[in-house]
C-alpha atoms as a PDB file:
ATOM      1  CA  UNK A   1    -132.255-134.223-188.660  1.00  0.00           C
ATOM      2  CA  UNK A   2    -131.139-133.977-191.859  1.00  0.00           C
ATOM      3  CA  UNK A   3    -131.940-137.805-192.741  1.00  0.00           C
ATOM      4  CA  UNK A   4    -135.669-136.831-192.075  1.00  0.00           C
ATOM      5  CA  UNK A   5    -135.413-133.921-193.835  1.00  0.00           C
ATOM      6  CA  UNK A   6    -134.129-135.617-196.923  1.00  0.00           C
ATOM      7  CA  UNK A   7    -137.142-138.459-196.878  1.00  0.00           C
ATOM      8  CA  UNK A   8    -139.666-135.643-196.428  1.00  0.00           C
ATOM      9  CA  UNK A   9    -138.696-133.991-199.359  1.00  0.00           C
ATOM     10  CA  UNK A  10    -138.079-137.134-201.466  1.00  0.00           C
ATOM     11  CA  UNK A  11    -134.484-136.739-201.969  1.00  0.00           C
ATOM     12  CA  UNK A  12    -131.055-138.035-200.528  1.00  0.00           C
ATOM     13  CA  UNK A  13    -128.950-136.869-197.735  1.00  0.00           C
ATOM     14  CA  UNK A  14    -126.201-136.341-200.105  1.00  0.00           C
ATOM     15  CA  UNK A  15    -128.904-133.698-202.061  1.00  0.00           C
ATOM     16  CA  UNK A  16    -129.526-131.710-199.169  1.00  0.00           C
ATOM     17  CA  UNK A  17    -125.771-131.174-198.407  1.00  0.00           C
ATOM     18  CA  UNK A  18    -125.141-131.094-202.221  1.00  0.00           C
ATOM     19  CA  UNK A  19    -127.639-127.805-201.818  1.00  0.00           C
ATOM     20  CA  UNK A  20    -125.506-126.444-199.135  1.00  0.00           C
ATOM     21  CA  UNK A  21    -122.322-126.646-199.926  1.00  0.00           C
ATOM     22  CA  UNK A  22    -123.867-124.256-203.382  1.00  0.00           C
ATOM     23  CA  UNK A  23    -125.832-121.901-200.502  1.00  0.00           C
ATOM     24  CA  UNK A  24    -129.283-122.625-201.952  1.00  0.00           C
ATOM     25  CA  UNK A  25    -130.141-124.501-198.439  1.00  0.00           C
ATOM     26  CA  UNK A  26    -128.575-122.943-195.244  1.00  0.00           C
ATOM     27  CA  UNK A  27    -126.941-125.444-192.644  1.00  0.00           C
ATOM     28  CA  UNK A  28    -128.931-124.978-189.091  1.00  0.00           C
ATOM     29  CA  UNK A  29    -125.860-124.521-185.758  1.00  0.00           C
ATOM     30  CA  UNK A  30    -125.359-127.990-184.031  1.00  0.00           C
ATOM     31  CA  UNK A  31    -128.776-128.346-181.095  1.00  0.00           C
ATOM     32  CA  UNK A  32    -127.261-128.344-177.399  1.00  0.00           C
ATOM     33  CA  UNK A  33    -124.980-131.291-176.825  1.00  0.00           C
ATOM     34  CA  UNK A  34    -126.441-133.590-179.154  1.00  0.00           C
ATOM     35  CA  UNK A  35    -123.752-132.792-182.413  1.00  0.00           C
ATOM     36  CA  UNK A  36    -127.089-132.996-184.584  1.00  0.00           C
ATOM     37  CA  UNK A  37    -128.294-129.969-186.716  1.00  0.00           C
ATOM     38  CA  UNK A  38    -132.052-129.624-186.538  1.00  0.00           C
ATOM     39  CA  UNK A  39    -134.166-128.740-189.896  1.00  0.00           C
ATOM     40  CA  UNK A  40    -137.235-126.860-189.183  1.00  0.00           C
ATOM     41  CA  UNK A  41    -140.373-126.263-191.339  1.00  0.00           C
ATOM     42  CA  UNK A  42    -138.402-123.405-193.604  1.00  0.00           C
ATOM     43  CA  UNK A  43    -135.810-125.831-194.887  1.00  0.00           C
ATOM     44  CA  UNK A  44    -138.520-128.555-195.739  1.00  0.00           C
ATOM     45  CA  UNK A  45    -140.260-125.423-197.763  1.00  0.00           C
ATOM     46  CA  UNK A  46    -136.770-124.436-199.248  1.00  0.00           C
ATOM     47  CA  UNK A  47    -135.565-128.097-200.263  1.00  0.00           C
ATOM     48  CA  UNK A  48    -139.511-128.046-201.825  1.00  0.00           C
ATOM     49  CA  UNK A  49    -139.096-125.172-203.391  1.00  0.00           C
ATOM     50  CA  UNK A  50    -135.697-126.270-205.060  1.00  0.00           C
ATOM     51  CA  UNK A  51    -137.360-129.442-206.399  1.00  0.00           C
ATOM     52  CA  UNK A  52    -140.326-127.593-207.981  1.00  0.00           C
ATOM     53  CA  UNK A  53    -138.386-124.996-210.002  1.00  0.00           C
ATOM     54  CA  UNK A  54    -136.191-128.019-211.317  1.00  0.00           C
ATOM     55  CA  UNK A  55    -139.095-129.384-212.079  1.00  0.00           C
ATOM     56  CA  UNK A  56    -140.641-126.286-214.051  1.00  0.00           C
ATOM     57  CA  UNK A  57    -137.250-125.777-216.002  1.00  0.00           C
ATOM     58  CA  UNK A  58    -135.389-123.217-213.825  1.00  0.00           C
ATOM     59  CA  UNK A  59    -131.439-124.087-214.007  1.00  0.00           C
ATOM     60  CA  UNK A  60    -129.807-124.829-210.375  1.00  0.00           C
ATOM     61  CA  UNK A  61    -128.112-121.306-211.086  1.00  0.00           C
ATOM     62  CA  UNK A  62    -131.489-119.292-212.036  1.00  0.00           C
ATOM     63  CA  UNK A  63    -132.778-121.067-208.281  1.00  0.00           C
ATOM     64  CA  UNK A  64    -129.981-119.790-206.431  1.00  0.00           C
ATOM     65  CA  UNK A  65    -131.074-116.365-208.005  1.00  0.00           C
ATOM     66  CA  UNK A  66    -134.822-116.016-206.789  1.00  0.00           C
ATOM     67  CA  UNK A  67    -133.621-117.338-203.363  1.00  0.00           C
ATOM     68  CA  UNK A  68    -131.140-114.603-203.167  1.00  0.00           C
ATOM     69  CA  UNK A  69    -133.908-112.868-204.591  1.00  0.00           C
ATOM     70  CA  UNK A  70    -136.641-113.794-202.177  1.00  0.00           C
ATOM     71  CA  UNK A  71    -134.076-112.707-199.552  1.00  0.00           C
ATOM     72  CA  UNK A  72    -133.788-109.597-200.335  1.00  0.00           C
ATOM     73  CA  UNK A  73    -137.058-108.939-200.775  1.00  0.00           C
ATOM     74  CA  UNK A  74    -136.444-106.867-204.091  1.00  0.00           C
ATOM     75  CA  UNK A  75    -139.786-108.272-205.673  1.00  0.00           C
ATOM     76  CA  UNK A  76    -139.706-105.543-208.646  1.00  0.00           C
ATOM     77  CA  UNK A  77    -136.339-107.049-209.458  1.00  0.00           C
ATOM     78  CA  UNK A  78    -137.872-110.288-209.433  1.00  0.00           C
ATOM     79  CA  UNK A  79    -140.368-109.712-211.832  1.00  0.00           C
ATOM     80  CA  UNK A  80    -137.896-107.827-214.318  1.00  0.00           C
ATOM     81  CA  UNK A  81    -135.582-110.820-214.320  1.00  0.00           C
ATOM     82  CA  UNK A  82    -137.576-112.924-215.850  1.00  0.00           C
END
């Protein structure tokens, strides 16, 4: 749940959906009946990630850009942007 995701990572719930309403973090379909979205191990790593590269300098905008980035696997792209 996105409450446990948000203590694991140190941060509020109001980060997490800050993060994906910009499309750094994506927002998991609703599980079954239960009208509760499920975070797995990936968006703990993501929300991680986010935090350290804040933490290093990197602007919210330059993180969006090596997730898109990581996405598309375009690592020599990657290394020339920076």
């Amino acid at each position: 749940r996105i409450a446990a995701l948000a203590k694991a990572a140190g941060v509020g719930v109001e980060t997490v959906r800050y993060h994906q309403r910009r499309g750094r973090m994506p927002v998991p379909p609703l599980a079954g009946g239960s009208g509760q979205r499920l975070y797995d191990a990936d968006a703990l790593r993501r929300l991680r990630f986010i935090r350290a590269a804040q933490a290093a300098g990197f602007t919210l905008e330059e993180i969006g850009e090596l997730i898109a980035l990581d996405a598309s696997r375009d690592r020599s792209r990657a290394a020339w942007s920076w």
